[in-house]
C-alpha atoms as a PDB file:
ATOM      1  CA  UNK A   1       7.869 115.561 -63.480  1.00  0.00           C
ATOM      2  CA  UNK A   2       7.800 112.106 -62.113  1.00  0.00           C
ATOM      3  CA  UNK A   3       6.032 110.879 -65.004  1.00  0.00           C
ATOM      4  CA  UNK A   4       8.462 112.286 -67.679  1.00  0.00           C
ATOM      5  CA  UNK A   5      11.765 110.993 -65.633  1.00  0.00           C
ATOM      6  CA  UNK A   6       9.583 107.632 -65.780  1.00  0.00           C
ATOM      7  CA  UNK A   7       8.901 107.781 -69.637  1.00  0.00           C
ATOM      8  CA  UNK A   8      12.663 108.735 -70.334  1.00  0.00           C
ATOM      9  CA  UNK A   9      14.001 105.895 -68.485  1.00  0.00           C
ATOM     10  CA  UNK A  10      11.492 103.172 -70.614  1.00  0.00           C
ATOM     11  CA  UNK A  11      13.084 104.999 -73.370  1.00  0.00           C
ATOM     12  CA  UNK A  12      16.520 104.445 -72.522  1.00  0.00           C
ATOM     13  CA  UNK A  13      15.552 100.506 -71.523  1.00  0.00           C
ATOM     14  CA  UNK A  14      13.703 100.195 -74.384  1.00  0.00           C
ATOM     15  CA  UNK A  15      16.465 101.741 -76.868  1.00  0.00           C
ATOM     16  CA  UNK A  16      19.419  99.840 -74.934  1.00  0.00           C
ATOM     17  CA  UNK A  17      21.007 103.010 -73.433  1.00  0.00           C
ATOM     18  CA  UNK A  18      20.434 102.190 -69.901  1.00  0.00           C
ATOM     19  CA  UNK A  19      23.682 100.303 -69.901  1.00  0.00           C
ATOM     20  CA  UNK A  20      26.829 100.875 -71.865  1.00  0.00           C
ATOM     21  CA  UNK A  21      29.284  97.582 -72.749  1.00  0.00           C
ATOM     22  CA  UNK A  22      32.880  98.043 -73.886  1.00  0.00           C
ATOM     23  CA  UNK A  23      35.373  95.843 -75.766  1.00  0.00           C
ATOM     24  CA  UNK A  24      39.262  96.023 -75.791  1.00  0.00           C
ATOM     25  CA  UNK A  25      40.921  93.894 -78.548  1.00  0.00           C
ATOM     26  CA  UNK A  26      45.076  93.789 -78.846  1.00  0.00           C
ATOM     27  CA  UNK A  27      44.790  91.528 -81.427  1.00  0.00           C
ATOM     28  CA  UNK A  28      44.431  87.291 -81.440  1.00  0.00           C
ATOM     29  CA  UNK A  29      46.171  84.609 -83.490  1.00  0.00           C
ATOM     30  CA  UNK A  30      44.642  81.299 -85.279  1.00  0.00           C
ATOM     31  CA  UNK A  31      45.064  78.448 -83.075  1.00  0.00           C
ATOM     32  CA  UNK A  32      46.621  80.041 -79.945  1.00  0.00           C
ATOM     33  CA  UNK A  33      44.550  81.270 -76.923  1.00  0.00           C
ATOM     34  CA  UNK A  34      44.127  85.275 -76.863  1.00  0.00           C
ATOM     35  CA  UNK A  35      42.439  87.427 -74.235  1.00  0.00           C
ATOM     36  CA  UNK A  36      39.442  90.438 -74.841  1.00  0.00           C
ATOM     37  CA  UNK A  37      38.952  92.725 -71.905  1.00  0.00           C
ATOM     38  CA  UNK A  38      35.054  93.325 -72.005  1.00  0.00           C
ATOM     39  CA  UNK A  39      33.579  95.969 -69.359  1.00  0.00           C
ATOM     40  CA  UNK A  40      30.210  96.862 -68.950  1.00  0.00           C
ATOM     41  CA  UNK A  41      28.095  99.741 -66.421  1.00  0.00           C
ATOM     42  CA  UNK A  42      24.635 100.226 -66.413  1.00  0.00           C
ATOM     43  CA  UNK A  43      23.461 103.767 -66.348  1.00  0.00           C
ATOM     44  CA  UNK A  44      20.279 104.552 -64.018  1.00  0.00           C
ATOM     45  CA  UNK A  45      19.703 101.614 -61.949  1.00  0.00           C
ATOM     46  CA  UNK A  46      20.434  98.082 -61.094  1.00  0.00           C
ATOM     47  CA  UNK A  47      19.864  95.649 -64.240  1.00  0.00           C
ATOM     48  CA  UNK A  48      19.615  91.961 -64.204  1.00  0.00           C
ATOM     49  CA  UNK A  49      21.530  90.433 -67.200  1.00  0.00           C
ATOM     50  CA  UNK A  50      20.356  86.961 -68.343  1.00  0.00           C
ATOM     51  CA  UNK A  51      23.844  86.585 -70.346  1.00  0.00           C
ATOM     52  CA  UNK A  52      27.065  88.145 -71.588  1.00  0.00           C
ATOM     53  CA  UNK A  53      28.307  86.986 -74.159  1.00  0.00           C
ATOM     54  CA  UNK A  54      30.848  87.809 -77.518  1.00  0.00           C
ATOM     55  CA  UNK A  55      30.344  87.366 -81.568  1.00  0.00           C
ATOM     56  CA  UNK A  56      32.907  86.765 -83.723  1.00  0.00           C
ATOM     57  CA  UNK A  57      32.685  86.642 -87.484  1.00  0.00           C
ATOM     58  CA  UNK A  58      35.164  86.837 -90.247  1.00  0.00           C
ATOM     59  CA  UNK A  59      33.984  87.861 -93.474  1.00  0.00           C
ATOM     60  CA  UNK A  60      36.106  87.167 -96.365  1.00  0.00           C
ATOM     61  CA  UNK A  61      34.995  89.669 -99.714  1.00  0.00           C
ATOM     62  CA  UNK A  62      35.889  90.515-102.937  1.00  0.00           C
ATOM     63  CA  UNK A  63      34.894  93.122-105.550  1.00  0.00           C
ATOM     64  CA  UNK A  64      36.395  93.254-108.751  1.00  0.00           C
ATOM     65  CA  UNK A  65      35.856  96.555-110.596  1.00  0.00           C
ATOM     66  CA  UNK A  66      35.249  97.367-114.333  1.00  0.00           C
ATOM     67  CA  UNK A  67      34.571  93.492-115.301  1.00  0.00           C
ATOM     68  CA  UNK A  68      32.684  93.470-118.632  1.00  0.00           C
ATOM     69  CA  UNK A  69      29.676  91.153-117.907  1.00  0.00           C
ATOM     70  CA  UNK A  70      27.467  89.559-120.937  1.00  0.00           C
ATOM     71  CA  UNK A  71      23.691  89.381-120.647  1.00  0.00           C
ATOM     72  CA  UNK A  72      21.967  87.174-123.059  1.00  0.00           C
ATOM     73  CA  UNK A  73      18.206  88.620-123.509  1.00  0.00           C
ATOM     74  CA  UNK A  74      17.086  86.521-126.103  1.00  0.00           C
ATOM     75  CA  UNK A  75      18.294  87.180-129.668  1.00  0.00           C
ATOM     76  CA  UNK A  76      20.252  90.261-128.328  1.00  0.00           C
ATOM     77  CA  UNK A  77      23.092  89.926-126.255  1.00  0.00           C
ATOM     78  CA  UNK A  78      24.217  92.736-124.140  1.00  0.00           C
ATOM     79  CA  UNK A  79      27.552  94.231-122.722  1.00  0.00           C
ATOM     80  CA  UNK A  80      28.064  95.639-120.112  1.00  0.00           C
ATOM     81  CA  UNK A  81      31.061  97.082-117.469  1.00  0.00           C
ATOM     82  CA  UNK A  82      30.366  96.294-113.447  1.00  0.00           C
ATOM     83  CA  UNK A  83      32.276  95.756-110.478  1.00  0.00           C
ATOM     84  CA  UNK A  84      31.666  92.621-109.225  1.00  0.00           C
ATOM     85  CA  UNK A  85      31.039  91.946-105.418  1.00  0.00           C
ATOM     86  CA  UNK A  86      30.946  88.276-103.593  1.00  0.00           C
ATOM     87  CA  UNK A  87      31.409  87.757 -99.860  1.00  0.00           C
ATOM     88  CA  UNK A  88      32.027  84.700 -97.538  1.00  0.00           C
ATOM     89  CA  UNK A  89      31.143  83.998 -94.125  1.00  0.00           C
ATOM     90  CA  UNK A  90      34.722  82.088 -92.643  1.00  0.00           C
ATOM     91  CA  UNK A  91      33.551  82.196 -89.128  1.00  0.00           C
ATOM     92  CA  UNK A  92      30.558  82.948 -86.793  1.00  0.00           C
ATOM     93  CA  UNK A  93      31.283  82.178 -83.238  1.00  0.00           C
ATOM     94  CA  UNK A  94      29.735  82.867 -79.854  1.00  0.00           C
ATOM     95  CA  UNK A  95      31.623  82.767 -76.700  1.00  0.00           C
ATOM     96  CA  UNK A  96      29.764  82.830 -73.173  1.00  0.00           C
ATOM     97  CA  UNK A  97      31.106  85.722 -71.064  1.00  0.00           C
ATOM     98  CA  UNK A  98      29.059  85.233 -67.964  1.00  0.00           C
ATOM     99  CA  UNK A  99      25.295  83.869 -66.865  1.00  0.00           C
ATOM    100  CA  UNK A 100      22.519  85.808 -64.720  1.00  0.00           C
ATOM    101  CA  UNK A 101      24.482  88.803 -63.487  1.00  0.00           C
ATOM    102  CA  UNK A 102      23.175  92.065 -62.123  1.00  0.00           C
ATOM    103  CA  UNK A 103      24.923  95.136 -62.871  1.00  0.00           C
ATOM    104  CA  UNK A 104      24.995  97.554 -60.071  1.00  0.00           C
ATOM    105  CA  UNK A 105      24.062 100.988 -60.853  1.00  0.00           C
ATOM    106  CA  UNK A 106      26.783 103.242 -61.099  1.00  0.00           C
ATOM    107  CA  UNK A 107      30.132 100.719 -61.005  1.00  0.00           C
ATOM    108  CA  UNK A 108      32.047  99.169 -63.553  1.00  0.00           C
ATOM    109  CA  UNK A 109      31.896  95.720 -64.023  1.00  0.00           C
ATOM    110  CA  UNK A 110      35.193  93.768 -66.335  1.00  0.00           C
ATOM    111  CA  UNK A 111      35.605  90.700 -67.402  1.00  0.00           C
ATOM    112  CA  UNK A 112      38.578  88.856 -69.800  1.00  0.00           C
ATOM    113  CA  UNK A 113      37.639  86.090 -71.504  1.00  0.00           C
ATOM    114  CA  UNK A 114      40.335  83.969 -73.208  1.00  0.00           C
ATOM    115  CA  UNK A 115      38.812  82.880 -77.019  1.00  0.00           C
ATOM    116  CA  UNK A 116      40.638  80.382 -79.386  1.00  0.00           C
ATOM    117  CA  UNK A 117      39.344  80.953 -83.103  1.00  0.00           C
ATOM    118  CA  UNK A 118      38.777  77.623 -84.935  1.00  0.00           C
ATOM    119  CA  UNK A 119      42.130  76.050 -86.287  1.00  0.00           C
ATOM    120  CA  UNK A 120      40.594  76.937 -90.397  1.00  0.00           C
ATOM    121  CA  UNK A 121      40.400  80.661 -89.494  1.00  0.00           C
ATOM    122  CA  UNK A 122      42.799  82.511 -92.330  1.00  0.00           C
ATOM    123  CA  UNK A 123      44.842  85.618 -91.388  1.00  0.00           C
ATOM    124  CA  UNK A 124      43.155  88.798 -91.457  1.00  0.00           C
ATOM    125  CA  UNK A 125      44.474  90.757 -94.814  1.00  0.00           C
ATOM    126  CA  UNK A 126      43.654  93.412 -97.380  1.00  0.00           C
ATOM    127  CA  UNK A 127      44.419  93.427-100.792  1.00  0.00           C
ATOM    128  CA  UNK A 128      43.422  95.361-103.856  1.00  0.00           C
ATOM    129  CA  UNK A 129      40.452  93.317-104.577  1.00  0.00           C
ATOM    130  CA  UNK A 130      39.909  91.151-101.983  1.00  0.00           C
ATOM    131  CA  UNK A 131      40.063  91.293 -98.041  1.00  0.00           C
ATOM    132  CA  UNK A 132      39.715  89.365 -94.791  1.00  0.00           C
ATOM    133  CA  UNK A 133      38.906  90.606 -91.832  1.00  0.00           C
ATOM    134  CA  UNK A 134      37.223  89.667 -88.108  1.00  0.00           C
ATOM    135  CA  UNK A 135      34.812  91.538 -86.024  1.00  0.00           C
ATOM    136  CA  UNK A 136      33.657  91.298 -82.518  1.00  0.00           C
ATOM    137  CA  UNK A 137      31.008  92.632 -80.125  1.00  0.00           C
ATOM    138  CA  UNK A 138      29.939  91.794 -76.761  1.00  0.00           C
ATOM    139  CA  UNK A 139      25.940  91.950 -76.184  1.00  0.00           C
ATOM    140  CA  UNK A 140      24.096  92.446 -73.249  1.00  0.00           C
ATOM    141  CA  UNK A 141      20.878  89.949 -72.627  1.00  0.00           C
ATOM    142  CA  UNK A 142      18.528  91.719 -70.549  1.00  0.00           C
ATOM    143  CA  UNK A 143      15.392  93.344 -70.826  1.00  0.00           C
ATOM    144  CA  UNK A 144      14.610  95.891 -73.661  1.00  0.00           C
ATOM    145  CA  UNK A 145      16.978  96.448 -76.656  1.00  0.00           C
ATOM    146  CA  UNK A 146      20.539  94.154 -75.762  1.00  0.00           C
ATOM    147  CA  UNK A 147      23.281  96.771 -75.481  1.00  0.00           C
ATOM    148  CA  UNK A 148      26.128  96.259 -77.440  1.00  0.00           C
ATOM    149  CA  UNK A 149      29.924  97.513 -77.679  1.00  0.00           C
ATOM    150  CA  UNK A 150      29.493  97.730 -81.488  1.00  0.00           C
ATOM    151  CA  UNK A 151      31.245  95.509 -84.200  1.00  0.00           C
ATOM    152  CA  UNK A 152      35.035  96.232 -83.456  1.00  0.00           C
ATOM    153  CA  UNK A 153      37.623  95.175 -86.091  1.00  0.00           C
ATOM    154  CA  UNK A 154      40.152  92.208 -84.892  1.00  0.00           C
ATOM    155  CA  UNK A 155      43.574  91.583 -86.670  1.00  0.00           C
ATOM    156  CA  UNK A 156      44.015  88.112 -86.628  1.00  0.00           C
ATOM    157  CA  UNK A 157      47.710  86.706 -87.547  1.00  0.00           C
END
């Protein structure tokens, strides 16, 4: 038995489970200061964390259906109907949550960190063919897979 509770705990470490991070987001503007709540627990035991830190990234894309696109093969040129898709990276940011921390098995562990997006970040927004919008996740750096809260959508005005 001891060897099975052994190899399912290297699974969990390996596969990120042995700690679960969390991310609250109200919502931020461009240019002013806005807070994220981020809280984190590890699951089995005590686990020394390198870093904590967030990602933020706003994608802007567009896809513009039924567009009748030309392809020249040659002497024949062809016709045909696609929906266009293009995409933009607007802004890829890291923000330092907290260096070399343990988490103790068993408690819950918070933190709010105060982020300011660049003053060139445009307003989230979603049309009919195009849309902007911001993500965020908070990562774990420690040994085996980094846990992560997941990309969570931010509404930036």
């Amino acid at each position: 038995m001891g060897f099975l509770n052994k190899a399912h705990t290297t699974k969990k470490v390996i596969t990120g489970e042995h700690a679960r991070i969390y991310i609250e987001i109200d919502g931020g503007q461009r240019s002013k200061s806005f807070s994220i709540k981020i809280s984190a627990e590890s699951s089995l035991h005590d686990i020394e964390v390198k870093r904590i830190y967030l990602e933020v990234r706003g994608r802007e894309e567009i896809e513009i259906p039924d567009t009748e696109v030309l392809y020249d093969k040659g002497s024949v040129v062809e016709r045909r109907r696609e929906t266009i898709h293009a995409s933009h990276t607007t802004v890829a940011s890291e923000y330092p949550v907290e260096d070399s921390v343990t988490l103790k098995a068993g408690q819950q562990h918070e933190w709010v960190l105060d982020i300011t997006l660049p003053k060139s970040a445009e307003p989230t927004y979603h049309g009919r063919y195009c849309q902007h919008r911001y993500v965020a996740r908070a990562i774990l750096d420690c040994y085996g897979d980094k846990p992560n809260s997941g990309w969570r959508e931010l509404i930036v005005e």
